[in-house]
C-alpha atoms as a PDB file:
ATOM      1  CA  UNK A   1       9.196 -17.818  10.198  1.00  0.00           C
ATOM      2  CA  UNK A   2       7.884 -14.841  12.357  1.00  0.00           C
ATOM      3  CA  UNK A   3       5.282 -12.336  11.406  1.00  0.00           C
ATOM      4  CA  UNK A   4       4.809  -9.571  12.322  1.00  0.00           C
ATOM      5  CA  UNK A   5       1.967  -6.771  11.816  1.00  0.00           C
ATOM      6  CA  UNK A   6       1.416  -3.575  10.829  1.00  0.00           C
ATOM      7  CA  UNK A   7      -1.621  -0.911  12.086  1.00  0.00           C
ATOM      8  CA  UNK A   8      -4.404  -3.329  10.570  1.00  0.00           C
ATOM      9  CA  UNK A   9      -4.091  -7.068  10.210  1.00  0.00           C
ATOM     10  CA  UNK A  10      -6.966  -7.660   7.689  1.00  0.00           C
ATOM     11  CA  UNK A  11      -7.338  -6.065   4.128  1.00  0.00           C
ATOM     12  CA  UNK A  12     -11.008  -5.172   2.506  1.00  0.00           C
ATOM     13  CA  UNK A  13     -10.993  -8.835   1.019  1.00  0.00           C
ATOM     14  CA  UNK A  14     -10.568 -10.212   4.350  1.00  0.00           C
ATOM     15  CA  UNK A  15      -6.919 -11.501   3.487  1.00  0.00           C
ATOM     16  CA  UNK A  16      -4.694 -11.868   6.334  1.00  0.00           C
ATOM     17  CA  UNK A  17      -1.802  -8.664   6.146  1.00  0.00           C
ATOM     18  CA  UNK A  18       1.638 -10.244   7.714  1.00  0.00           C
ATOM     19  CA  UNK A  19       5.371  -9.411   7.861  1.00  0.00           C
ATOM     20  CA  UNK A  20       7.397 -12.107   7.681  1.00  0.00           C
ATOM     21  CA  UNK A  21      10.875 -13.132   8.852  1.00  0.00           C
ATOM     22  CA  UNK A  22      12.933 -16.251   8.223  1.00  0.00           C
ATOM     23  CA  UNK A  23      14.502 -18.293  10.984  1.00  0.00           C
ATOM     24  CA  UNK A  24      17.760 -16.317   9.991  1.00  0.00           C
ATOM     25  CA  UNK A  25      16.368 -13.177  10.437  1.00  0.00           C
ATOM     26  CA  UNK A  26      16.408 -12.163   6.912  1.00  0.00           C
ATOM     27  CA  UNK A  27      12.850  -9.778   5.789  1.00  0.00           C
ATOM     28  CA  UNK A  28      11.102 -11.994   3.636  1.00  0.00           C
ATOM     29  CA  UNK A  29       9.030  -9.356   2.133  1.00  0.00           C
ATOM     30  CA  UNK A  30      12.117  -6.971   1.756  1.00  0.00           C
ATOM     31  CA  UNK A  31      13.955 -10.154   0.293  1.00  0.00           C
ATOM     32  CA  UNK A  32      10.960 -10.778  -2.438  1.00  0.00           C
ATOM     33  CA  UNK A  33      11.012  -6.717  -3.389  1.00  0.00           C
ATOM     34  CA  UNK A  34      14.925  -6.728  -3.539  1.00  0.00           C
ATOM     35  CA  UNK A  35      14.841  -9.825  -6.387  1.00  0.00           C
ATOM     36  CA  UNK A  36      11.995  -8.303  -8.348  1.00  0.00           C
ATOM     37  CA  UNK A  37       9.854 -10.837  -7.402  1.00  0.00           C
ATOM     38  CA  UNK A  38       7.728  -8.822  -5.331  1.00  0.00           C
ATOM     39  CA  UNK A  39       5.896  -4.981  -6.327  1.00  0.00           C
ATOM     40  CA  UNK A  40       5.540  -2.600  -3.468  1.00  0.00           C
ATOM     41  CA  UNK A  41       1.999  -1.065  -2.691  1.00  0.00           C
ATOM     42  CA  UNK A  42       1.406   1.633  -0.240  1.00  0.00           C
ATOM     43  CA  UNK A  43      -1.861   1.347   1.438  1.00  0.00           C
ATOM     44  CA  UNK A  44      -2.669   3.717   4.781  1.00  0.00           C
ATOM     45  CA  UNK A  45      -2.442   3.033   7.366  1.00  0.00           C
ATOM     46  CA  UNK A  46      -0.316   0.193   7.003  1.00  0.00           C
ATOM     47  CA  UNK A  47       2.386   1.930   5.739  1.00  0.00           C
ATOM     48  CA  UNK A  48       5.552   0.723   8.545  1.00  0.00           C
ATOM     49  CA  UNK A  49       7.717  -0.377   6.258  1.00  0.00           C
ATOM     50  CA  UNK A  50       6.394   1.897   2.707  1.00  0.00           C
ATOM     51  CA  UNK A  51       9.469   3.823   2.581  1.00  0.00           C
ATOM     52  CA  UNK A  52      12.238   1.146   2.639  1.00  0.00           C
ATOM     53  CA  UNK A  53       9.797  -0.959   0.354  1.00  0.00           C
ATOM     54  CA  UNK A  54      10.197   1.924  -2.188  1.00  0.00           C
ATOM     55  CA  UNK A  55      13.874   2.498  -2.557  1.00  0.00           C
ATOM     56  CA  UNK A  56      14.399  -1.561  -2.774  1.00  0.00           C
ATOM     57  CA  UNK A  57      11.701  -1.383  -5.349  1.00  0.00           C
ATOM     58  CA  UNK A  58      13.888   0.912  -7.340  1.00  0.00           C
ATOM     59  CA  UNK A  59      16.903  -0.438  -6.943  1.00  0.00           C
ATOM     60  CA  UNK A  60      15.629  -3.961  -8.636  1.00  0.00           C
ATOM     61  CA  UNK A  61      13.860  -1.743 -10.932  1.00  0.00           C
ATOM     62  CA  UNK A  62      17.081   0.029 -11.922  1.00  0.00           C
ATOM     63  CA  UNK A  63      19.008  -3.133 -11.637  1.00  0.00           C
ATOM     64  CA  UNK A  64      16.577  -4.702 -13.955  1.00  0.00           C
ATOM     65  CA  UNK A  65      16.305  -7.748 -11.116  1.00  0.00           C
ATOM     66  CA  UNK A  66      13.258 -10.524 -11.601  1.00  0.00           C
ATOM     67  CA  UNK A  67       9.994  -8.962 -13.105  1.00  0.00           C
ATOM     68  CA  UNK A  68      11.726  -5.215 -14.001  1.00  0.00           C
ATOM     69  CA  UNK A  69      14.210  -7.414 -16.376  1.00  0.00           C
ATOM     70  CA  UNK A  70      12.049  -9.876 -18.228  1.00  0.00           C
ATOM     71  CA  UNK A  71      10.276  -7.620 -20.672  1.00  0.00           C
ATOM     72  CA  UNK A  72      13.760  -5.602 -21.776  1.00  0.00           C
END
């Protein structure tokens, strides 16, 4: 994989905050979001990728994909 980082790289719980990549190229974060197995949450200042999170988000929402499905 490759990460990749946004304006901070630790959160308040001193958990490491990464993008990540696959050898493909594919946006494993974007990938998790897309399937519903993944929430978005929009925390300033990291906040690079917030936007495209969002509409993904609501697509699989909408879609019913992974999590937004299993409860009908």
């Amino acid at each position: 994989v490759w990460v990749g980082t946004d304006a901070e790289t630790w959160d308040r719980y001193d958990r490491r905050l990464f993008y990540l990549w696959s050898e493909d190229g594919r946006f494993v974060n974007l990938e998790l979001i897309r399937a519903g197995a993944a929430d978005t949450l929009r925390i300033r200042p990291n906040v690079a990728h917030a936007d495209l999170f969002a509409g993904v988000r609501d697509a699989a929402d909408e879609d019913g994909r992974g999590m937004w499905g299993a409860c009908g």
